[in-house]
C-alpha atoms as a PDB file:
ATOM      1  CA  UNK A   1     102.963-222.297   2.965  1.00  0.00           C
ATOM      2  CA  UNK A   2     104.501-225.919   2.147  1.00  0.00           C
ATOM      3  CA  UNK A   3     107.562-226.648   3.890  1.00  0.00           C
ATOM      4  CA  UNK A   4     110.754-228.143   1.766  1.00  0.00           C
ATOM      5  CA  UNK A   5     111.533-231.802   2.265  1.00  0.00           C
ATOM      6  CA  UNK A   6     114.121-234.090   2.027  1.00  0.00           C
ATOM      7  CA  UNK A   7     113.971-235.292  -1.322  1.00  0.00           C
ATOM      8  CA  UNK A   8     116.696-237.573  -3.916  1.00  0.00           C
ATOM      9  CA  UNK A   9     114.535-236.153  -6.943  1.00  0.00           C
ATOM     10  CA  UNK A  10     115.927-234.135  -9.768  1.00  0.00           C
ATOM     11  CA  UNK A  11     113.324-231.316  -9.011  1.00  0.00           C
ATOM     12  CA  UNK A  12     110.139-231.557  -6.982  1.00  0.00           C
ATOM     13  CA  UNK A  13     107.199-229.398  -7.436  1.00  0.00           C
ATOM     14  CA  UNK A  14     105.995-227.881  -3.115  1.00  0.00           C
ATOM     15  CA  UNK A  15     104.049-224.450  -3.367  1.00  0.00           C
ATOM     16  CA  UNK A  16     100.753-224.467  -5.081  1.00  0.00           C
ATOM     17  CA  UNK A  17     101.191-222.190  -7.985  1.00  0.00           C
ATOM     18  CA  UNK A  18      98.914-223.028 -11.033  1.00  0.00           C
ATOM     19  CA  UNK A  19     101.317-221.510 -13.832  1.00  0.00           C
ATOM     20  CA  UNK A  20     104.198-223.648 -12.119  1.00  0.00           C
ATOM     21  CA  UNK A  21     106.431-220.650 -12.734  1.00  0.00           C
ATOM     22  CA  UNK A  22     108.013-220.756  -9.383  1.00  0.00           C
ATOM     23  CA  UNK A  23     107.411-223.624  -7.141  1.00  0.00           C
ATOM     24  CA  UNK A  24     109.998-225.753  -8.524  1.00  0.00           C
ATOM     25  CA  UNK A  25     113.401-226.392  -6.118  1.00  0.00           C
ATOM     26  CA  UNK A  26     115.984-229.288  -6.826  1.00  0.00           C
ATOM     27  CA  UNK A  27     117.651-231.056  -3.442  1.00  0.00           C
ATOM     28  CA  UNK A  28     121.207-231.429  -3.733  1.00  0.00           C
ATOM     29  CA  UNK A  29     123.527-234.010  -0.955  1.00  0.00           C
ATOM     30  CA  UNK A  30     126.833-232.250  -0.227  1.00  0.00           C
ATOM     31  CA  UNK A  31     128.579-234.045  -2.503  1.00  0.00           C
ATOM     32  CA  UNK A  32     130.362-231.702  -4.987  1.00  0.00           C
ATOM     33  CA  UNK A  33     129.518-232.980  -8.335  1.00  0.00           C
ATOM     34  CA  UNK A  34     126.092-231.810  -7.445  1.00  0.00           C
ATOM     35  CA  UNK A  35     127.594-228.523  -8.467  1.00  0.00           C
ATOM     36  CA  UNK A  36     127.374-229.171 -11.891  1.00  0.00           C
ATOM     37  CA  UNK A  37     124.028-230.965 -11.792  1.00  0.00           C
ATOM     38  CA  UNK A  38     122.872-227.391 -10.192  1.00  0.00           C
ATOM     39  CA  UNK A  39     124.721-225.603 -13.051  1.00  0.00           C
ATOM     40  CA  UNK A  40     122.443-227.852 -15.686  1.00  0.00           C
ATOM     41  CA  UNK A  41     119.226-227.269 -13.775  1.00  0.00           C
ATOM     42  CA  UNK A  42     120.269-223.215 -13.584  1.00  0.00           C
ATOM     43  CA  UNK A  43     120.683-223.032 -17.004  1.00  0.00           C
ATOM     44  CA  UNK A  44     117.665-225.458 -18.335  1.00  0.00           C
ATOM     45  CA  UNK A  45     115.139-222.785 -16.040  1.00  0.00           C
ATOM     46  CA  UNK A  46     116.624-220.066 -17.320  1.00  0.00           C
ATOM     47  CA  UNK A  47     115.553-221.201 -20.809  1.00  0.00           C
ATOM     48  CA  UNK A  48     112.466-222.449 -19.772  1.00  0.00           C
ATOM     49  CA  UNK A  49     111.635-219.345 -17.909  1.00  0.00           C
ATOM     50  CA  UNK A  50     111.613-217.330 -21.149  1.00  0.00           C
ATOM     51  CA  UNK A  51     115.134-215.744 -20.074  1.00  0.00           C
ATOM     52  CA  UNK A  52     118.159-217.621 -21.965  1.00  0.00           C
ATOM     53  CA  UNK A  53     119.804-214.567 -22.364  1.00  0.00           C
ATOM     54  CA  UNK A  54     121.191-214.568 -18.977  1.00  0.00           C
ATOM     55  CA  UNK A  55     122.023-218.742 -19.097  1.00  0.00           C
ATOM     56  CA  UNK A  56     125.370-217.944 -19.348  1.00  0.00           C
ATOM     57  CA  UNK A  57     125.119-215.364 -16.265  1.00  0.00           C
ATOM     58  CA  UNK A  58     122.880-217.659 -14.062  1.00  0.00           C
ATOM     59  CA  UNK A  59     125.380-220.600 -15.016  1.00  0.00           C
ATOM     60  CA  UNK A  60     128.376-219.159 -13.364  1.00  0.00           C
ATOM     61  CA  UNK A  61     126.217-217.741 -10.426  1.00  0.00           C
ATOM     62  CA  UNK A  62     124.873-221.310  -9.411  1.00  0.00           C
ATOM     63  CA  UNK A  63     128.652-222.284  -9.964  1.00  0.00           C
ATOM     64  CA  UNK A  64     129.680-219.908  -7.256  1.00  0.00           C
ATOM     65  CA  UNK A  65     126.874-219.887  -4.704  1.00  0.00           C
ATOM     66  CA  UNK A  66     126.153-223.597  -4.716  1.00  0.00           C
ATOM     67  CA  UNK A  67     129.581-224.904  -4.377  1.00  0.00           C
ATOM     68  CA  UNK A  68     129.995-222.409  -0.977  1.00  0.00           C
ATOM     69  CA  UNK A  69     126.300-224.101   0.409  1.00  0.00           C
ATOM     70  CA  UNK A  70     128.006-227.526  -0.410  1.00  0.00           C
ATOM     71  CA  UNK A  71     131.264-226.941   1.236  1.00  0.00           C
ATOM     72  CA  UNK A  72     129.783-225.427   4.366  1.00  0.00           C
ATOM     73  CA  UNK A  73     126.465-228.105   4.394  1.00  0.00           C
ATOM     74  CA  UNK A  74     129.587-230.720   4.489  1.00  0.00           C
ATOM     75  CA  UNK A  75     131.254-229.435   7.449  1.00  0.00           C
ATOM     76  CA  UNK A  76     127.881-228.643   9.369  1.00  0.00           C
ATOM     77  CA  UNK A  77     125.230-230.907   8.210  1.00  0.00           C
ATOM     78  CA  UNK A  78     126.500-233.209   5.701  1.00  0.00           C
ATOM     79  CA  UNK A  79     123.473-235.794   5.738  1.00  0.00           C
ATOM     80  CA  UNK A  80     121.004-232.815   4.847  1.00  0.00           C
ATOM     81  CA  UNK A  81     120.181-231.448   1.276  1.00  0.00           C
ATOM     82  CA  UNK A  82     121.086-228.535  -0.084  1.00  0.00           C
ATOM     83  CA  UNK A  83     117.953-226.413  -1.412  1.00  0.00           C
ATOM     84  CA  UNK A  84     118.397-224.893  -4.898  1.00  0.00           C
ATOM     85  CA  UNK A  85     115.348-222.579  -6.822  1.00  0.00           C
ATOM     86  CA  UNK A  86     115.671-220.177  -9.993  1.00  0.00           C
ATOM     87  CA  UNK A  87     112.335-218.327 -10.447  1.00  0.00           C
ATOM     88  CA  UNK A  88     111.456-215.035 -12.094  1.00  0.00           C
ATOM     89  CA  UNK A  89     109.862-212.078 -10.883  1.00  0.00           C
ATOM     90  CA  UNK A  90     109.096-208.660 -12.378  1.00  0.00           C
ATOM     91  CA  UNK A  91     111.052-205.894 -12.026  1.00  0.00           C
ATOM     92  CA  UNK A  92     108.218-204.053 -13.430  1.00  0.00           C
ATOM     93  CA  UNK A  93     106.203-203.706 -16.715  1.00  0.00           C
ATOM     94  CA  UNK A  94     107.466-206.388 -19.109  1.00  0.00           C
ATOM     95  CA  UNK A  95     110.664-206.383 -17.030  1.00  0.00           C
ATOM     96  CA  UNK A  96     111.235-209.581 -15.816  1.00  0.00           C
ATOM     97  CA  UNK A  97     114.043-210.826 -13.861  1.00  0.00           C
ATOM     98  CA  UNK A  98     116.449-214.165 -13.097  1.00  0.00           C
ATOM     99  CA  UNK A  99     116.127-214.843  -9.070  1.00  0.00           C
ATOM    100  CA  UNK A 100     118.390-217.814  -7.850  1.00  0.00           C
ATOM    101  CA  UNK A 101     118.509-219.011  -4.341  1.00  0.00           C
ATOM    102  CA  UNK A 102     120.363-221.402  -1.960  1.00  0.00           C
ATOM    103  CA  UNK A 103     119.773-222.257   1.292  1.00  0.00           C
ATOM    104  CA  UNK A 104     121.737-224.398   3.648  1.00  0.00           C
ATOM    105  CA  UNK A 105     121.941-225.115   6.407  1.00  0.00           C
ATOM    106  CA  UNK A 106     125.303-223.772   8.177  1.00  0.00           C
ATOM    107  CA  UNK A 107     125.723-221.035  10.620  1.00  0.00           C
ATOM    108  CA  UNK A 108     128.672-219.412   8.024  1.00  0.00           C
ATOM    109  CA  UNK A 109     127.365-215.790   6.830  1.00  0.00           C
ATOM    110  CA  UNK A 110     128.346-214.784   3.357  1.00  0.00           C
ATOM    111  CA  UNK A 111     130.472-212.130   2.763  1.00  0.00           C
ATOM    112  CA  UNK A 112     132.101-210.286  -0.118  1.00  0.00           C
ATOM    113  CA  UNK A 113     136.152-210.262   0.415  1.00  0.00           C
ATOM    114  CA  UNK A 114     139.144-209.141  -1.845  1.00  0.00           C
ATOM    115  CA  UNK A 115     141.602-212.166  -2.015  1.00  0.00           C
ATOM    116  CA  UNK A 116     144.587-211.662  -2.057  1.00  0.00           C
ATOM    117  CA  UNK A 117     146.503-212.410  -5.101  1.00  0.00           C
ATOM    118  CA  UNK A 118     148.005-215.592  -5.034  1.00  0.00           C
ATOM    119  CA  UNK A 119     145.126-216.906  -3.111  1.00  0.00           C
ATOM    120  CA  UNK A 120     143.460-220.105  -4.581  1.00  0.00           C
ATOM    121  CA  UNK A 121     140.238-219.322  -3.373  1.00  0.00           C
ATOM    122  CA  UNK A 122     137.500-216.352  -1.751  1.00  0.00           C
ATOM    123  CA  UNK A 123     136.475-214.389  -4.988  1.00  0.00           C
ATOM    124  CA  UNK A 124     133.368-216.065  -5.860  1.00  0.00           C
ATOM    125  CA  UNK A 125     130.725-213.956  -4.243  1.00  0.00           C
ATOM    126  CA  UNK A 126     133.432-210.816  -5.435  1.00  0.00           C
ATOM    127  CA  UNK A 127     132.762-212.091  -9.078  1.00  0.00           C
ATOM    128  CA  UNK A 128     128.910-213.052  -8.366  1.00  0.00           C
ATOM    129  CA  UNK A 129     128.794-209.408  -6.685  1.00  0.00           C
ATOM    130  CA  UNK A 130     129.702-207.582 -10.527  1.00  0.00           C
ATOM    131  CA  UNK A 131     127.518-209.762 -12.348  1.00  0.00           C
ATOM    132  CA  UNK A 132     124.437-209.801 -10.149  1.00  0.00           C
ATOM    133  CA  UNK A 133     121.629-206.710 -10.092  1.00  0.00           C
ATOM    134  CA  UNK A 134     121.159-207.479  -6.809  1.00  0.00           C
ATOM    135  CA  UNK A 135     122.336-209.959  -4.074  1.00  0.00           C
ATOM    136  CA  UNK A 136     122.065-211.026  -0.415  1.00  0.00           C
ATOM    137  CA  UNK A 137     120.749-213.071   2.133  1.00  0.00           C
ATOM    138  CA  UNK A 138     118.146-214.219   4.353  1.00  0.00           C
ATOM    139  CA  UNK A 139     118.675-216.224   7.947  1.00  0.00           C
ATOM    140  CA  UNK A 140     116.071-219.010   8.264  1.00  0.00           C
ATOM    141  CA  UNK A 141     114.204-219.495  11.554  1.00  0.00           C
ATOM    142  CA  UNK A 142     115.178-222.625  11.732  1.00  0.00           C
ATOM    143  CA  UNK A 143     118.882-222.396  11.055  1.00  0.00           C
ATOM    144  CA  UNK A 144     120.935-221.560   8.059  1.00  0.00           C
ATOM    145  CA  UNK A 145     120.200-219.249   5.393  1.00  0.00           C
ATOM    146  CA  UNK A 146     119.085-218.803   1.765  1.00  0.00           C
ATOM    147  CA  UNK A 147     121.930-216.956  -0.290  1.00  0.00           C
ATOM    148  CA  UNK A 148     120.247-215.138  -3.103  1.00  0.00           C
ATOM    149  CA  UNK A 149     120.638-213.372  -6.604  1.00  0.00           C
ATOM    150  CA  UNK A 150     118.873-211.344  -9.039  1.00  0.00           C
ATOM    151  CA  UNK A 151     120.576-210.831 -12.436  1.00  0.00           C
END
C-alpha cells in the first residue's frame, strides 16, 4: 500500500483504486483557516460521493475533528500536514455510508468529556459523538493517530 506524502495540493490521488471512490486525501499545514478549506472539501465529497444528504452532518464533523488535529499538529509537529479523507463504504446491501478520517500526528488521545458549563471549549467530539453512527480511533505505527467517523 502507498504511503501519504507531504503534499501543498488541494487533494492528491495515492492508492490505486480504478473507480477513484476512495483514494483521494487533502494535506492540510496547521494553520487554522485550513479548517474551513477541510469543511469545503467534506462537503464537495459528500456530494460527489452520491451522499449530500448528510453534507450538512459531515460539514460540522470535519469542523470538529479537524480543528482538534490542527491545534494539537501545532503544538507537536507544526511543519507536518495534517491528513484529511471522506470515503464511503457499505454498511450493507444498498446501504452506503459517510467515513471521514484525520490523522495527525500528536501523541494527544481523543476523548469524549462533558464541559462544564461556562466552559469555552471541550464539547466537540461530545457533539460529533450524537451525530456520528459510529466513531473512534486508530494509533499509527509511526506516531499519531487517525480520528475517525461514520455517519
Amino acid at each position: 500500500m502507498n504511503q501519504p506524502v507531504a503534499c501543498t495540493d488541494t487533494a492528491v490521488r495515492l492508492d490505486p483504486d480504478p473507480t477513484g471512490v476512495n483514494n483521494e486525501y487533502l494535506f492540510l499545514t496547521t494553520d487554522p483557516s485550513e479548517v474551513g478549506r477541510a469543511r469545503t472539501y467534506a462537503e464537495d465529497r459528500a456530494r460527489r460521493l452520491g451522499m449530500g444528504d448528510l453534507a450538512y452532518e459531515a460539514v460540522l464533523v470535519t469542523s470538529e475533528l479537524v480543528t482538534n488535529a490542527v491545534r494539537e499538529q501545532s503544538i507537536y509537529f507544526p511543519n507536518e500536514m495534517v491528513i484529511f479523507r471522506v470515503t464511503s463504504e457499505t454498511a450493507g446491501p444498498g446501504e452506503q455510508r459517510l467515513r471521514i478520517e484525520v490523522t495527525d500526528r500528536s501523541p494527544a488521545i481523543p476523548w469524549v468529556r462533558k464541559a462544564i458549563p461556562m466552559a469555552e471549549s471541550g464539547r466537540g467530539l461530545m457533539i460529533v459523538s450524537q451525530i456520528a453512527r459510529d466513531m473512534g480511533y486508530e494509533t499509527r505505527p509511526e506516531g499519531g493517530k487517525t480520528v475517525w467517523t461514520v455517519l
